[in-house]
Protein backbone atom coordinates (compact mmCIF):
# COMPACT_ATOMS: atom_id res chain seq x y z
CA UNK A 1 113.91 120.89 157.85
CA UNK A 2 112.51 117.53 156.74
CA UNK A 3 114.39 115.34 153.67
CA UNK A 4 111.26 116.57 151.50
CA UNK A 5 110.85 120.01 152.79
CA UNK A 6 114.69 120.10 152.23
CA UNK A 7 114.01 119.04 148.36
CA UNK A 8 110.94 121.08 147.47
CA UNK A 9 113.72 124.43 148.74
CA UNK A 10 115.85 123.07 146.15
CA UNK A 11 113.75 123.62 143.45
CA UNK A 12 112.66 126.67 141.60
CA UNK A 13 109.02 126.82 141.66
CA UNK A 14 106.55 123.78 140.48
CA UNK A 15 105.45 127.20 138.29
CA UNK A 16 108.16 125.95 136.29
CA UNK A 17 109.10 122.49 136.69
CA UNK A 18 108.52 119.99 134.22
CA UNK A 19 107.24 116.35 134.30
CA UNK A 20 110.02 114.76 133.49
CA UNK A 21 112.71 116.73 135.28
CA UNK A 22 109.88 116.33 138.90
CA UNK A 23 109.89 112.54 137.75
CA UNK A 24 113.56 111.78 136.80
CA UNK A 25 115.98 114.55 136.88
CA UNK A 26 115.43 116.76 139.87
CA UNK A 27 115.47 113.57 142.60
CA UNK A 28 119.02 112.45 140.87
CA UNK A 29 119.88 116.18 140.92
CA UNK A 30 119.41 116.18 144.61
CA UNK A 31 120.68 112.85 145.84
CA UNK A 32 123.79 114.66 143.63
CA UNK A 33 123.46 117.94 145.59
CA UNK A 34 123.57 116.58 149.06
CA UNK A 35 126.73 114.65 148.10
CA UNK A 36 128.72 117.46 146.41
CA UNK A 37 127.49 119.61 149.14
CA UNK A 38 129.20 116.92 151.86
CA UNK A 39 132.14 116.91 149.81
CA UNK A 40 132.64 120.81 149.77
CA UNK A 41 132.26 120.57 145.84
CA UNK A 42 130.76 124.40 144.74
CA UNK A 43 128.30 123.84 141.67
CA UNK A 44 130.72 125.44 139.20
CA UNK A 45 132.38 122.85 139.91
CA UNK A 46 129.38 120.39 138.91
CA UNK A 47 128.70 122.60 135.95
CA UNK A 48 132.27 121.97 134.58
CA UNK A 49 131.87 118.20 135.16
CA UNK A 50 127.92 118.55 133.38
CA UNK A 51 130.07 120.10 130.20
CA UNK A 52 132.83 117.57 130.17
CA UNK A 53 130.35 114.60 130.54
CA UNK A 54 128.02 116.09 128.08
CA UNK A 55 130.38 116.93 124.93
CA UNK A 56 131.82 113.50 125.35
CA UNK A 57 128.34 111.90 124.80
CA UNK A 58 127.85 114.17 121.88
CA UNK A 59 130.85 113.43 120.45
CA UNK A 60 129.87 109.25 120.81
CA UNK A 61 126.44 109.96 118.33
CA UNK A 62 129.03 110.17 115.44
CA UNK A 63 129.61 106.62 114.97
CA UNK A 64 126.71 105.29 112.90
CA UNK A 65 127.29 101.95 111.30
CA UNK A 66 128.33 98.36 112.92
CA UNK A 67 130.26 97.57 114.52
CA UNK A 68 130.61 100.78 116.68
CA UNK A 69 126.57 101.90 116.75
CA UNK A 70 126.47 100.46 120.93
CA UNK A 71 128.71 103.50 121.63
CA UNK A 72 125.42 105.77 120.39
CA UNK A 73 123.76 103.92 123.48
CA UNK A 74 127.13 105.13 125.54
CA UNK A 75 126.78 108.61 124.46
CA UNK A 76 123.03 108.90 125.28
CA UNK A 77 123.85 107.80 128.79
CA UNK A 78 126.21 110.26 129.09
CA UNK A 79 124.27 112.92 128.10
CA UNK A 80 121.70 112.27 130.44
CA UNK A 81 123.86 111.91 133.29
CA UNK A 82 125.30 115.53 132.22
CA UNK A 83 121.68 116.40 132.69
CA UNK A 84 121.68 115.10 136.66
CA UNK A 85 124.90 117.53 136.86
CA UNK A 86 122.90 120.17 135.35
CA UNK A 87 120.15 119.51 137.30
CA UNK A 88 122.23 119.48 140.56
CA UNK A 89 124.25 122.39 140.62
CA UNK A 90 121.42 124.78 140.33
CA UNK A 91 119.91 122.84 143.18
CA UNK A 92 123.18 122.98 144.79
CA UNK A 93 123.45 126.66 144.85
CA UNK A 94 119.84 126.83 146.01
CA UNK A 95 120.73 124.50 148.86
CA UNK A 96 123.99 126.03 149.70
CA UNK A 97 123.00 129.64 149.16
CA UNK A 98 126.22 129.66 146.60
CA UNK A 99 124.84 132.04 143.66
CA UNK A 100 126.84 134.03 141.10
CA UNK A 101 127.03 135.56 137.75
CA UNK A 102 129.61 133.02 136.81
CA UNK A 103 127.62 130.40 137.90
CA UNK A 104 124.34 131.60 135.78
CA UNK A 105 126.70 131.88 132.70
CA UNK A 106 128.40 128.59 132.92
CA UNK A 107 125.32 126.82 133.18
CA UNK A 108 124.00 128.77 130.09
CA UNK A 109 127.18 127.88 128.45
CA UNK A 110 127.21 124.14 129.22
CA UNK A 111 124.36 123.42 127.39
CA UNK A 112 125.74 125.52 124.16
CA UNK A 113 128.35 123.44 124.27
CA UNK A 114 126.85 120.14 124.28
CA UNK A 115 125.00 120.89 121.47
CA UNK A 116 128.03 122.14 119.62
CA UNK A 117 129.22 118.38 120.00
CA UNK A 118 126.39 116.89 119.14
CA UNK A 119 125.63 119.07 116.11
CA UNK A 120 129.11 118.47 114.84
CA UNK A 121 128.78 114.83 115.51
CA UNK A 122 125.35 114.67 113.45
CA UNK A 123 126.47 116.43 110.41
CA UNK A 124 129.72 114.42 110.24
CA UNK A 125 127.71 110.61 111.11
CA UNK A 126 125.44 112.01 107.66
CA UNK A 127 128.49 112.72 105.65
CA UNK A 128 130.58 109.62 106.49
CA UNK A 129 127.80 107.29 107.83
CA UNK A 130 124.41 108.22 105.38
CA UNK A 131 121.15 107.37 107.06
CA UNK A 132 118.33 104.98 106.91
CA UNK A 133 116.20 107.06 104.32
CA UNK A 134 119.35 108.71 102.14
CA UNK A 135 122.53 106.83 102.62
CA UNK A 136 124.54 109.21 100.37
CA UNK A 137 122.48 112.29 100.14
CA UNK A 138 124.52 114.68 101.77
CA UNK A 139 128.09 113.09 101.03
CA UNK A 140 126.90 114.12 97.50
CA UNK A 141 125.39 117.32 98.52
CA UNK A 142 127.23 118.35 102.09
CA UNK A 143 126.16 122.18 101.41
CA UNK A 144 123.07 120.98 102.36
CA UNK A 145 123.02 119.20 106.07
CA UNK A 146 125.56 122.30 107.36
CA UNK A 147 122.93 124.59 106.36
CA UNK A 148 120.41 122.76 107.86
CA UNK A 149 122.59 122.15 111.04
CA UNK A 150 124.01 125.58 111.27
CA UNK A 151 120.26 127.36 110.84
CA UNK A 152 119.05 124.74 113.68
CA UNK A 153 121.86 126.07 115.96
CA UNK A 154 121.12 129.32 115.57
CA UNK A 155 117.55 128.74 115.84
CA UNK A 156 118.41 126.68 118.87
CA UNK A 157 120.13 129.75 120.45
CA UNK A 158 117.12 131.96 120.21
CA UNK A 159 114.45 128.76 121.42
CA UNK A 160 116.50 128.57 124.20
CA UNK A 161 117.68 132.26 125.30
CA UNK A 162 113.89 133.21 124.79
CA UNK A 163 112.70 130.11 126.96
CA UNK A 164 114.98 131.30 129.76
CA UNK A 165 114.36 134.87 129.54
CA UNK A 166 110.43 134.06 130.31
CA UNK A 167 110.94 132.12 132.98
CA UNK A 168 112.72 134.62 134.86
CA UNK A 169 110.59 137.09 134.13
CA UNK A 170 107.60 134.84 135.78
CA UNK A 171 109.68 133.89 138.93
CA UNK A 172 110.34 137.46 139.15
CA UNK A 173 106.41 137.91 140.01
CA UNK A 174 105.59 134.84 141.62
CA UNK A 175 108.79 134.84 144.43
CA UNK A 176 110.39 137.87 143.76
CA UNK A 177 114.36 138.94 142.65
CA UNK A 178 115.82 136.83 145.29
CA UNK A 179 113.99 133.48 143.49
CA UNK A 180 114.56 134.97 140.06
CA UNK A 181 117.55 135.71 137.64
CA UNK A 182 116.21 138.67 135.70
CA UNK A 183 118.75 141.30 134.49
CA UNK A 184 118.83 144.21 132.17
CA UNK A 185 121.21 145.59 130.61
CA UNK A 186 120.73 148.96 132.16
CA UNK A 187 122.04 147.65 135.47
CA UNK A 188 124.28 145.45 133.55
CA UNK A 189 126.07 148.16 131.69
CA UNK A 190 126.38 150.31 135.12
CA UNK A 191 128.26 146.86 136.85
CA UNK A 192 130.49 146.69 133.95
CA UNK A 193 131.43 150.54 134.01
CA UNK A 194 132.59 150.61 137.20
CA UNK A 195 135.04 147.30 136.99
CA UNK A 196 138.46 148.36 135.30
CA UNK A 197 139.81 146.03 132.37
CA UNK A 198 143.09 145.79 134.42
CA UNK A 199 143.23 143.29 136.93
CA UNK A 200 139.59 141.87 136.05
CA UNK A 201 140.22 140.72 132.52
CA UNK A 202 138.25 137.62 133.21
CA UNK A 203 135.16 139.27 135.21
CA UNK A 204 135.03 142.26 133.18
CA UNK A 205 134.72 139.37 129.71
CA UNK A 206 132.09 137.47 131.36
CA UNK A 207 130.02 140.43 132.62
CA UNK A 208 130.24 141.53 128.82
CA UNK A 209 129.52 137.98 126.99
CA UNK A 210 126.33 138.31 129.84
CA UNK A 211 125.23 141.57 129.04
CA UNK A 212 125.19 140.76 125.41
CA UNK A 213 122.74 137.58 126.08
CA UNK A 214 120.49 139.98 127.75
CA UNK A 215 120.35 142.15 125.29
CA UNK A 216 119.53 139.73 122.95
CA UNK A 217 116.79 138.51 125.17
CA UNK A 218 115.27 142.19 125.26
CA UNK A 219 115.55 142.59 121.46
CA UNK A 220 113.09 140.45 120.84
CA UNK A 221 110.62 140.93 123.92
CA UNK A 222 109.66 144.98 123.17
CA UNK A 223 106.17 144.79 125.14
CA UNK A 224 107.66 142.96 128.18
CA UNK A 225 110.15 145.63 128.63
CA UNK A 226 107.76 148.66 128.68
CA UNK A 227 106.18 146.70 130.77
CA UNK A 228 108.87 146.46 132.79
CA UNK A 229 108.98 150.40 132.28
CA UNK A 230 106.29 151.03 133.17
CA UNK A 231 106.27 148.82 136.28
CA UNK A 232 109.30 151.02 137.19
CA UNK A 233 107.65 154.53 137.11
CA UNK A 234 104.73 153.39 139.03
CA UNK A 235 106.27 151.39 141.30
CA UNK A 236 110.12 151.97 141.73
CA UNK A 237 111.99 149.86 143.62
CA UNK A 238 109.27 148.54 145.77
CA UNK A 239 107.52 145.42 144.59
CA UNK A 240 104.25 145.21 142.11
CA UNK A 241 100.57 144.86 144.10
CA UNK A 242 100.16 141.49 145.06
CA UNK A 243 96.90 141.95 143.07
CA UNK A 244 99.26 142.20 139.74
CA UNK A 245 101.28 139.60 140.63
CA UNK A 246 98.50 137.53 140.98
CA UNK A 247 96.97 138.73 137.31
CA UNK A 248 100.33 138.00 135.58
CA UNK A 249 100.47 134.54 137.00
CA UNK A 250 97.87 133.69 135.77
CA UNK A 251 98.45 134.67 132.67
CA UNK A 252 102.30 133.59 131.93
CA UNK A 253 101.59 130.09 133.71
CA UNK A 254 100.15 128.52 130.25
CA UNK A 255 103.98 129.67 128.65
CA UNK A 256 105.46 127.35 131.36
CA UNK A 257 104.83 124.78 129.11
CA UNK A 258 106.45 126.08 125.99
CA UNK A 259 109.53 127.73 128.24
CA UNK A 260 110.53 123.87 129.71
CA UNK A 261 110.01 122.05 126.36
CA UNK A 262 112.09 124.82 124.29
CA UNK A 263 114.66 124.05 127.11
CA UNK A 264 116.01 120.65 127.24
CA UNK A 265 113.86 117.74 126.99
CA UNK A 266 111.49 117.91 124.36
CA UNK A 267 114.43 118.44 121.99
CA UNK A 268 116.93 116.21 123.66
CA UNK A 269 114.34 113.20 123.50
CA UNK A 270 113.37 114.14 120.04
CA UNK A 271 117.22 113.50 119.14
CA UNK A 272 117.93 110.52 120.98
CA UNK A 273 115.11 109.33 118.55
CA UNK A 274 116.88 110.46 115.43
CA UNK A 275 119.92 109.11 116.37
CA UNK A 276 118.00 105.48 117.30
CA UNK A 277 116.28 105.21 114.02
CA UNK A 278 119.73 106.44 112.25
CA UNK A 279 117.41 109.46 110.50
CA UNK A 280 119.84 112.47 112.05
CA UNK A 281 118.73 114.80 110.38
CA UNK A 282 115.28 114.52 111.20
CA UNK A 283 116.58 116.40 114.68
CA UNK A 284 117.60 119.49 112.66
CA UNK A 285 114.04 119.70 110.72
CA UNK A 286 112.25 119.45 114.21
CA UNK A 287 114.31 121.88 115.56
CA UNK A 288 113.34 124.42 112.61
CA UNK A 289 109.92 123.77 112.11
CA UNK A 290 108.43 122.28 115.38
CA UNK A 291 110.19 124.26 117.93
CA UNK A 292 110.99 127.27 116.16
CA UNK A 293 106.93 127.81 115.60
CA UNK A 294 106.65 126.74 119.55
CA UNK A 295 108.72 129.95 120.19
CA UNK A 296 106.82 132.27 117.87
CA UNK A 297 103.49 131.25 119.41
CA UNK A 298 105.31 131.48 122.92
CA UNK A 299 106.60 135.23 121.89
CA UNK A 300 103.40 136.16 120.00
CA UNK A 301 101.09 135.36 123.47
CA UNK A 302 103.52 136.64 126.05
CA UNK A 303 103.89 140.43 124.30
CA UNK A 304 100.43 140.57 123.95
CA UNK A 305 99.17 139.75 127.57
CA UNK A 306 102.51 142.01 128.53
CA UNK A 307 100.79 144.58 126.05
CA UNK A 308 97.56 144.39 128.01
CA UNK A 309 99.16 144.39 131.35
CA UNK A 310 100.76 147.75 130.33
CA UNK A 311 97.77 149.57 129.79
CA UNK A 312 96.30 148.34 132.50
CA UNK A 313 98.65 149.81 134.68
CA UNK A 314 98.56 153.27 132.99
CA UNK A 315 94.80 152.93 133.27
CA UNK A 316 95.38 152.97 136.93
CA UNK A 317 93.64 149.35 137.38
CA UNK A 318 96.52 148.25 139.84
């Protein structure tokens, strides 16, 4: 296997790949892969490093006044190198064939937990630092940028779970369950029955805290999972007509777009430019007005093509 044959294998699908992670993050995520992989590093390991590096950079954006504002520059940096980890240990695991629940759930987790920094670090810069447009706004009304910052987390949690959850569910069609990630929590809740509590405290947590997140994801996607249902009775275990697969392609492709920017970079760029102009809190209102209506559009076309699809199939079109 060629150097670029031995890339393009490390990545997902260019279904699902974004410009700036084919441009910038993905060939730093590699170079990284190859290394780790020489060194015998496993990508949890790289996923641990990814959260260390990336709450530290959070946790630099708090500083904003002179003298200290350069260490803003130091915590960008650091976050975007945390985003090269992130990058490379799900190309790691690709390249090294080292997958595992643990693995899926730290690399869900790492992000959460930038983010935690980072939001922390915002609201605290506003109270102690002001900004360019209302210097002591929220030191005299704090009430105000936790609410703000604590409804943009949760909204965050959603964008993101959601964004996941439909990329999954289009690698599922276009390369199958070995190139995909998608659960439910049917299958989920038979795993967890049959581990015992004693002995596997840790597993038996994680496969819960997991199960959960997919059940969140399902709560909010009804028409994807009867079509899943329905997918099932028809089908079974054996995979979907190539004909379908083909049809739902096509259809979930144009979501691609919404699924990478509710991910990472959209937001993380749209921050980095908050924190620049010293306007922090501008990150917060794009976060609840510009991406949360990016995921309602998202969820509002997906369930109804998924709606359509379903019929098809019991119309017997497939």
């Amino acid at each position: 296997m060629t150097l670029r044959e031995e890339y393009r294998a490390s990545l997902k699908s260019m279904d699902t790949e974004e410009h700036i992670d084919l441009w910038f993050y993905r060939p730093l995520g590699f170079a990284w892969a190859k290394l780790f992989a020489r060194l015998g590093v496993t990508p949890n390991w790289v996923t641990i490093a990814s959260i260390v590096l990336g709450v530290a950079g959070g946790v630099l954006l708090y500083w904003g006044a002179p003298p200290l504002l350069w260490l803003n520059y130091v915590g960008i940096f650091l976050i975007i190198w945390a985003n090269t980890y992130d990058s490379a240990d799900g190309q790691l695991a690709r390249l090294t064939k080292q997958y595992s629940r643990l693995g899926r759930i730290l690399d869900g987790v790492s992000g959460d937990l930038w983010f935690f920094a980072i939001y922390f670090a915002l609201v605290f810069r506003e109270l102690h630092f002001g900004d360019a447009l209302s210097p002591d706004f929220f030191a005299r009304h704090p009430w105000v940028i936790w609410t703000m910052a604590i409804a943009a987390g949760l909204c965050h949690a959603k964008q993101a779970a959601s964004a996941d959850y439909y990329r999954q569910f289009h690698l599922f069609f276009l390369k199958g369950e070995e190139g995909s990630e998608l659960d439910s929590t049917v299958q989920l809740d038979e795993n967890y029955r049959q581990v015992a509590w004693k002995g596997n405290f840790f597993k038996k947590l994680t496969m819960l805290v997991y199960r959960n997140y997919t059940a969140q994801q399902e709560a909010v996607t009804p028409a994807m999972q009867a079509l899943r249902r329905q997918l099932h009775e028809r089908y079974g275990e054996q995979t979907a007509p190539q004909a379908f697969r083909d049809a739902f392609r096509q259809a979930s492709l144009p979501m691609m777009k919404y699924t990478n920017m509710l991910s990472f970079n959209t937001r993380i760029i749209a921050m980095f430019i908050s924190v620049i102009i010293q306007v922090p809190w501008l990150y917060f209102a794009f976060e609840l007005v510009v991406l949360n209506a990016m995921m309602v559009y998202m969820i509002v076309c997906h369930e109804r093509f998924c709606r359509r699809f379903t019929q098809e199939l019991k119309d017997g079109k497939y």
